[in-house]
Structures are given as structure tokens and as C-alpha cells.
Protein backbone atom coordinates (compact mmCIF):
# COMPACT_ATOMS: atom_id res chain seq x y z
CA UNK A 1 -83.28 -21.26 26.39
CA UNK A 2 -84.45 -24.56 25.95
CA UNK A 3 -87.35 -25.58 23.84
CA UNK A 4 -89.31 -26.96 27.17
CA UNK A 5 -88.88 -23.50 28.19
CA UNK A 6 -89.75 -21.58 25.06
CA UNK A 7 -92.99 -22.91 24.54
CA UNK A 8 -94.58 -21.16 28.14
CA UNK A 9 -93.16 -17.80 27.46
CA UNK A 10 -94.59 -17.89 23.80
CA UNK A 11 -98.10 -18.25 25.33
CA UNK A 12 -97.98 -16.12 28.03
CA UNK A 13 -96.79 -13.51 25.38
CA UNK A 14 -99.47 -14.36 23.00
CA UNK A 15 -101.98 -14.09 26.23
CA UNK A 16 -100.56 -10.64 27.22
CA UNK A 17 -100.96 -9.36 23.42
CA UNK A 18 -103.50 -6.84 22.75
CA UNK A 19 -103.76 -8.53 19.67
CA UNK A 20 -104.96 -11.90 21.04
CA UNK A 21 -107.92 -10.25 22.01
CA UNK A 22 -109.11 -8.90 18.97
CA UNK A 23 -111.60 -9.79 16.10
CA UNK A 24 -111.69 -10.58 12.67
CA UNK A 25 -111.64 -7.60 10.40
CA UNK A 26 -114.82 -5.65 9.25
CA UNK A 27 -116.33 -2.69 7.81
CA UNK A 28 -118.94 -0.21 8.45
CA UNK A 29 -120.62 1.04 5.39
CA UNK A 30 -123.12 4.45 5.74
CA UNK A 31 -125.25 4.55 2.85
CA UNK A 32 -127.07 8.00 1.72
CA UNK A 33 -130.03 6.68 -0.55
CA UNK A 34 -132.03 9.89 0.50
CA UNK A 35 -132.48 12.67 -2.32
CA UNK A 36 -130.86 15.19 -0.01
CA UNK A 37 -127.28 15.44 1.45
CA UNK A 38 -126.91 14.12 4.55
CA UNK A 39 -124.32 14.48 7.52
CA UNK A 40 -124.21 10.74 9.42
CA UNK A 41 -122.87 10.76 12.86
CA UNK A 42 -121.54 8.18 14.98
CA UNK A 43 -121.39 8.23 19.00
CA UNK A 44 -119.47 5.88 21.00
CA UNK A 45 -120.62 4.41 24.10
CA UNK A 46 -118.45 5.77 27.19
CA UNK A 47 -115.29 4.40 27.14
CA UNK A 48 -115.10 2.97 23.33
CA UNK A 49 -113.48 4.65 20.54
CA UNK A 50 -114.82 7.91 18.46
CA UNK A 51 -114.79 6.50 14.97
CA UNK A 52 -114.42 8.39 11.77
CA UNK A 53 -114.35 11.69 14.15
CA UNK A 54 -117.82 11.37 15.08
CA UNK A 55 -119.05 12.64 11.74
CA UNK A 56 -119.10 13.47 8.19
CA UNK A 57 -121.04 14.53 4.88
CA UNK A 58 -122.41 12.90 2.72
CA UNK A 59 -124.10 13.85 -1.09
CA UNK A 60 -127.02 11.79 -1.77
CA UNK A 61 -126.76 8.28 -3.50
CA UNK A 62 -123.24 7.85 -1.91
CA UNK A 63 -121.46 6.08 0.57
CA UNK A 64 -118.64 5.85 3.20
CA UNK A 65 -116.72 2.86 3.68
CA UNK A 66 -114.58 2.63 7.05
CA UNK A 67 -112.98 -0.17 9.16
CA UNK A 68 -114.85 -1.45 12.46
CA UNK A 69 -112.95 -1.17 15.45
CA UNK A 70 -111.14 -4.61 16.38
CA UNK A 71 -111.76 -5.03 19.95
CA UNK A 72 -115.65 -4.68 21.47
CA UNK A 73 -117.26 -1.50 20.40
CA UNK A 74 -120.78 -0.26 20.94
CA UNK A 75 -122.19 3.30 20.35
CA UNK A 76 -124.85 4.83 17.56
CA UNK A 77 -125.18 6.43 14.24
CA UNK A 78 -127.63 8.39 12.94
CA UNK A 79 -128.46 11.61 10.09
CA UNK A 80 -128.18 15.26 10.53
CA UNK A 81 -129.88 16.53 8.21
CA UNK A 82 -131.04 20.56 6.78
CA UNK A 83 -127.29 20.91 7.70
CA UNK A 84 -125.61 24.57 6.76
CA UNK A 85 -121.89 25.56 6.86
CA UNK A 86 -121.15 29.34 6.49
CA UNK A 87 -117.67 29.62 7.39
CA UNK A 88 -116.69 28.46 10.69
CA UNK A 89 -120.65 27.75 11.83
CA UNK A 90 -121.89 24.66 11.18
CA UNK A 91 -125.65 23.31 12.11
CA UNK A 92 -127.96 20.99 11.29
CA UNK A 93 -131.70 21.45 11.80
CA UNK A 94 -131.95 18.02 12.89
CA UNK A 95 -129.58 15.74 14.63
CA UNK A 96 -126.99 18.55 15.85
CA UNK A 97 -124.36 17.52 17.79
CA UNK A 98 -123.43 21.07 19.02
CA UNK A 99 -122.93 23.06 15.61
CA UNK A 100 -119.72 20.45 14.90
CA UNK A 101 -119.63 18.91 12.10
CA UNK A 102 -117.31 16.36 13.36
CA UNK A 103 -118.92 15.52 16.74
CA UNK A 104 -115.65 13.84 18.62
CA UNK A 105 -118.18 11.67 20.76
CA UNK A 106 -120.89 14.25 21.16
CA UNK A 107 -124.19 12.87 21.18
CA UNK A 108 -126.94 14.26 18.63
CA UNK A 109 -130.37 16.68 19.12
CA UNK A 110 -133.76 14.78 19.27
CA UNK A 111 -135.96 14.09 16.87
CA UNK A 112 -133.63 11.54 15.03
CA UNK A 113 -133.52 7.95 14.01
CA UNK A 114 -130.83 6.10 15.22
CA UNK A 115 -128.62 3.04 15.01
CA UNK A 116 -127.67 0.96 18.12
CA UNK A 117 -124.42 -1.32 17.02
CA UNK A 118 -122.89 -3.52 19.31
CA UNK A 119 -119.21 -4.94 17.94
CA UNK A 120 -117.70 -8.07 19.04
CA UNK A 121 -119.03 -9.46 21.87
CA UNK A 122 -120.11 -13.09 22.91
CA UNK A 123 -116.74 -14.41 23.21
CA UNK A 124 -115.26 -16.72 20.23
CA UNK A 125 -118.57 -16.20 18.64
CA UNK A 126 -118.16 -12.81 17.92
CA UNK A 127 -121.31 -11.53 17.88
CA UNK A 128 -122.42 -8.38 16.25
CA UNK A 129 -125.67 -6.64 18.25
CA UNK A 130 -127.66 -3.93 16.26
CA UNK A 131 -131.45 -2.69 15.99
CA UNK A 132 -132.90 0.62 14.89
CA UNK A 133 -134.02 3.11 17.51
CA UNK A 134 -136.92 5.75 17.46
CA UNK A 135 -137.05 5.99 21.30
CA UNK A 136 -135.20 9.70 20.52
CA UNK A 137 -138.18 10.27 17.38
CA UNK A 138 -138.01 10.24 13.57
CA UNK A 139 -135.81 12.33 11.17
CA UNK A 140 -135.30 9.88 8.01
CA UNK A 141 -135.85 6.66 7.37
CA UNK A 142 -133.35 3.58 8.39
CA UNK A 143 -132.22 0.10 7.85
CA UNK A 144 -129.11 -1.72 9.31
CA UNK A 145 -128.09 -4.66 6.72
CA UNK A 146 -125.41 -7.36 7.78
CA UNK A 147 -123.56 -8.99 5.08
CA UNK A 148 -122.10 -12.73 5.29
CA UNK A 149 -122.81 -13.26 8.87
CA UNK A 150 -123.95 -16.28 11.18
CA UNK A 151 -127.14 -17.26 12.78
CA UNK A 152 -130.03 -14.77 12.70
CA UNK A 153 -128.86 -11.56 10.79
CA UNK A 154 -132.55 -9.74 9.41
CA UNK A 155 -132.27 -6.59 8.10
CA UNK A 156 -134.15 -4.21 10.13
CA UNK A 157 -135.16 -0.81 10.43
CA UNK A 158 -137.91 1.81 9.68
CA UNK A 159 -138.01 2.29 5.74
CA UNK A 160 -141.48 4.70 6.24
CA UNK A 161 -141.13 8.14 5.82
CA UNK A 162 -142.97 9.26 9.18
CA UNK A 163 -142.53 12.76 8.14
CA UNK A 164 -146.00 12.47 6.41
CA UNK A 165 -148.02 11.32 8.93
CA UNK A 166 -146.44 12.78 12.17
CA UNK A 167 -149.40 14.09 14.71
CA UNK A 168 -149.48 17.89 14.67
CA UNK A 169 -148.08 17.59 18.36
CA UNK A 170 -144.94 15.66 17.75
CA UNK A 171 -144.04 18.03 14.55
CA UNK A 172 -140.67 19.68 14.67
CA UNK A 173 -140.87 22.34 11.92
CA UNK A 174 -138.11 25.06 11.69
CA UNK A 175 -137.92 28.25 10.04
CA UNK A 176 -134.79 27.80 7.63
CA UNK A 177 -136.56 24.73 6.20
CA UNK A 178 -139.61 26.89 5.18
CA UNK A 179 -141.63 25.44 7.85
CA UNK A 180 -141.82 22.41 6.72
CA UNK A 181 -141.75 18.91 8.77
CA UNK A 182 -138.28 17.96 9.48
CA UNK A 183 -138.67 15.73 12.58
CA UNK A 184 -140.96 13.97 14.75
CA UNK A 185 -140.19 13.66 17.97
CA UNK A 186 -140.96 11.35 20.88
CA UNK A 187 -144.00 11.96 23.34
CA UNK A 188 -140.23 12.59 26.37
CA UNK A 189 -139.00 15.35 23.87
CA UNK A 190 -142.72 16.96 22.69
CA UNK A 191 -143.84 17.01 26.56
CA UNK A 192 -141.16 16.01 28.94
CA UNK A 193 -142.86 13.97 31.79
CA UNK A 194 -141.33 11.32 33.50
CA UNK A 195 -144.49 8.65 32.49
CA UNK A 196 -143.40 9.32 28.70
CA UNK A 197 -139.46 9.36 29.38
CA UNK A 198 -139.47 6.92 31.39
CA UNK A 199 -138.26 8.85 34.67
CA UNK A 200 -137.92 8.51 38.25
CA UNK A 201 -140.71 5.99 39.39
CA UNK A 202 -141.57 4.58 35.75
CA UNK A 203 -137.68 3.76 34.98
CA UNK A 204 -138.77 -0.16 35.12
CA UNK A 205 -139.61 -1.95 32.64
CA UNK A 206 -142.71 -2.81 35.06
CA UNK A 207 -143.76 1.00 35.16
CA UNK A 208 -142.47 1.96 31.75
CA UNK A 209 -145.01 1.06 29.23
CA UNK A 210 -146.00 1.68 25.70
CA UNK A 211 -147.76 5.30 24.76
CA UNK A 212 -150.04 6.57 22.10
CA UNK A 213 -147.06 8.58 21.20
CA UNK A 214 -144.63 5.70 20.96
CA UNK A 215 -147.66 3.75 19.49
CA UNK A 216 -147.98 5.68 16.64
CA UNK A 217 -143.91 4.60 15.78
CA UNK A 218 -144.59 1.48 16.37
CA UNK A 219 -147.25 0.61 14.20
CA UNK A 220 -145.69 2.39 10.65
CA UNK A 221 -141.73 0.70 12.20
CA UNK A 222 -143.04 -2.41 14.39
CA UNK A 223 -139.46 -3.85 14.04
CA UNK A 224 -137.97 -0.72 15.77
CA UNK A 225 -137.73 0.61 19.94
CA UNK A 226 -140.34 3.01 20.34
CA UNK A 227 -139.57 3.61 24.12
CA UNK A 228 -137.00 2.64 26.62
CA UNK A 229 -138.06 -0.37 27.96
CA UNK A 230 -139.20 -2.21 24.49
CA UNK A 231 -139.15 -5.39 24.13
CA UNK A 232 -135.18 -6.53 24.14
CA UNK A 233 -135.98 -8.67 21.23
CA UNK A 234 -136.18 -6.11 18.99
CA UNK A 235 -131.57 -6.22 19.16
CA UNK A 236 -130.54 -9.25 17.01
CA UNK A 237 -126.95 -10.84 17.13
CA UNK A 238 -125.02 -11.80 13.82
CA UNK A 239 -122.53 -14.00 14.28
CA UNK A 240 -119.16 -12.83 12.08
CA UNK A 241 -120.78 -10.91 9.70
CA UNK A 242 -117.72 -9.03 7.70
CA UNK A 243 -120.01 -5.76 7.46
CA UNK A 244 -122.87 -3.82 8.80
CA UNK A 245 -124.23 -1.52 6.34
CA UNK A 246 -126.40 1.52 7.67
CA UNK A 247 -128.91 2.62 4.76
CA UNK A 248 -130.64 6.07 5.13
CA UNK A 249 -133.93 6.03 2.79
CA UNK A 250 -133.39 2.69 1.91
């Protein structure tokens, strides 16, 4: 074959590769800084890869290191925590994704706090989306942290423990944990209309507005979504950054 001829074929290979389309290496870090074991699990969005098999433990003032998928990835992460395993029964008083402890794409029980990572999007810019959600409620505090990234990278979050202050209403108390406060959840999953889940007729961001609920979340985590129209600003895009660090009680 001639080199004229060469040249073409090696480029419509390289086009064809699965490997032309992927990123730059990176990592996920999970960070327990709480004073209690936690269990961190990690949903994908439909269609992307389960990661780490959707969950794992975690002793306090430890971490997991793992390697971020390569390709475009989006999906969540957040704590289970109160979690018990008596032989083959696993469950977590907050945070359960269906008495698993590896949750294989399952999502996770309101009240918790959770992570919204998008990987690797934005073309040769390689953008990393992420921003801290309490749209589902509270179960432990929060922060996402990029390291060595591009552009705007803030670390964000909700580093207030809203366990102490939760209204009466939103309380999620449970009888293993001595009735004490483990969650607070959202106005949707403490009275279930469509006005506070943003349902049916207010699923706009016209109808679906702010509530004294979501208010309350707001004002102790204003840099957080507090209901599911918030303002889109609230996701930020790192350009490159080699990691994304999720920090419970940070």
C-alpha cells in the first residue's frame, strides 16, 4: 500500500476508535469527614455506566479513590447513613437504595443530600458540570471540590448541619436511631402535592416556584437547588480538572 494511501485509512481508523473519543484521565475522590461511618452511593444517569457498583462503606475520616469514566458520564452521589448489616439484610435509615448495599444503578430514599456530576462534555473543552442538590432534602452535609481545573471551578455545597434546625414538619426521625433527627426532607416528600413537587401544571419553571419549605434550604445552603426549577446557575463547569472530590461534613 502506498504511503498516499496509508495516510486516509490511518484516520478513518483513528475516527472509528472508541478511543478517539475519550477524555483525559481523572479521579473521583469520596471523602467521609463525618464522625460516623458512612455508605456513599453513586447513580448513573440512564444509559451511563454504574461506577464502583453503585456503592460502598466507608469509616469516618477516610476516603475512596476511583477512576472517572473516560467517555461523557453524568449521574449522582450521595450518603446512606444509620446503615445496619445483619447477615444478608442490609439498610440504611437514610438514603436506601433498596436494602443493597451495592445499589447497581438504583436510585436512593429521600431525605438525602446529593451530588449532580456531569463528566466530559463541551467538546475539546472537556467540561466537568457539578452542583449540590437538596431538591430530594437534607441527610449530611456536602461539598464538591475540583482540583487543577480551568475556568470557574468554586467549591460548592451545603457545609450546615440542617439536622439542627429542621421544622418539626420536615423531620424524619426513626426508631433504630433512638428517635432522633436523621433527615429533613423536602416540602414533595413531607406532603406530596404537585405545587411543592413540581407536578402536572407547575412542571415549568414559570409555575414552579420557590416554597417556605425549599426556603428554609436555601437560606442555611444558598449555593445549593432547593427545588426543581432553581436557578440553572447554581451547576458550574470546570474545564479539565484531573479530580472532583465529594466531601461529606466537610
Amino acid at each position: 500500500m502506498s504511503a498516499l494511501l496509508i495516510l486516509p485509512v490511518l484516520l478513518l481508523i483513528s475516527l472509528a476508535s472508541p478511543a478517539a473519543a475519550q477524555y483525559p484521565a481523572m479521579t473521583l475522590t469520596v471523602v467521609n469527614n463525618c464522625p460516623f461511618p458512612i455508605c456513599p452511593a453513586i447513580a448513573p444517569n440512564a444509559g451511563h455506566d454504574i461506577l464502583e457498583r453503585g456503592g460502598f462503606c466507608l469509616p469516618t475520616l477516610s476516603h475512596r479513590s476511583f477512576p472517572a469514566p473516560t467517555n461523557h458520564w453524568s449521574g449522582r452521589i450521595w450518603a446512606r447513613t444509620d446503615c445496619t448489616h445483619t447477615g444478608t439484610h442490609f439498610s440504611c435509615a437514610t438514603g436506601d437504595c433498596g436494602g443493597r448495599l451495592e445499589c447497581s444503578g438504583l436510585a436512593g430514599a429521600p431525605p438525602s443530600t446529593l451530588a449532580q456530576i456531569t463528566l466530559h462534555h463541551g467538546g475539546h473543552r472537556d467540561l466537568a458540570s457539578y452542583g449540590v442538590s437538596l431538591v430530594d432534602g437534607f441527610n449530611v452535609g456536602m461539598t464538591i471540590t475540583p482540583h487543577e481545573g480551568r475556568g470557574l471551578c468554586p467549591v460548592v455545597g451545603c457545609r450546615e448541619d440542617l439536622l439542627t434546625t429542621c421544622p418539626p414538619e420536615l423531620q424524619l426521625k426513626v426508631p433504630a436511631s433512638g428517635g432522633r433527627v436523621v433527615g429533613c426532607k423536602s416540602g414533595c416528600e413531607a406532603f406530596g402535592t404537585d405545587e411543592l413537587c413540581c407536578r402536572n401544571m407547575y412542571n415549568s419553571p414559570r409555575t414552579c416556584r420557590a416554597s417556605t419549605y425549599s426556603e428554609f434550604f436555601k437560606h442555611r445552603c444558598p449555593a445549593t437547588f432547593t427545588y426543581a426549577h432553581d436557578s440553572p446557575s447554581l451547576a458550574h463547569d470546570c474545564e479539565g480538572p484531573k479530580e472532583l472530590k465529594v466531601i461529606f461534613c466537610h
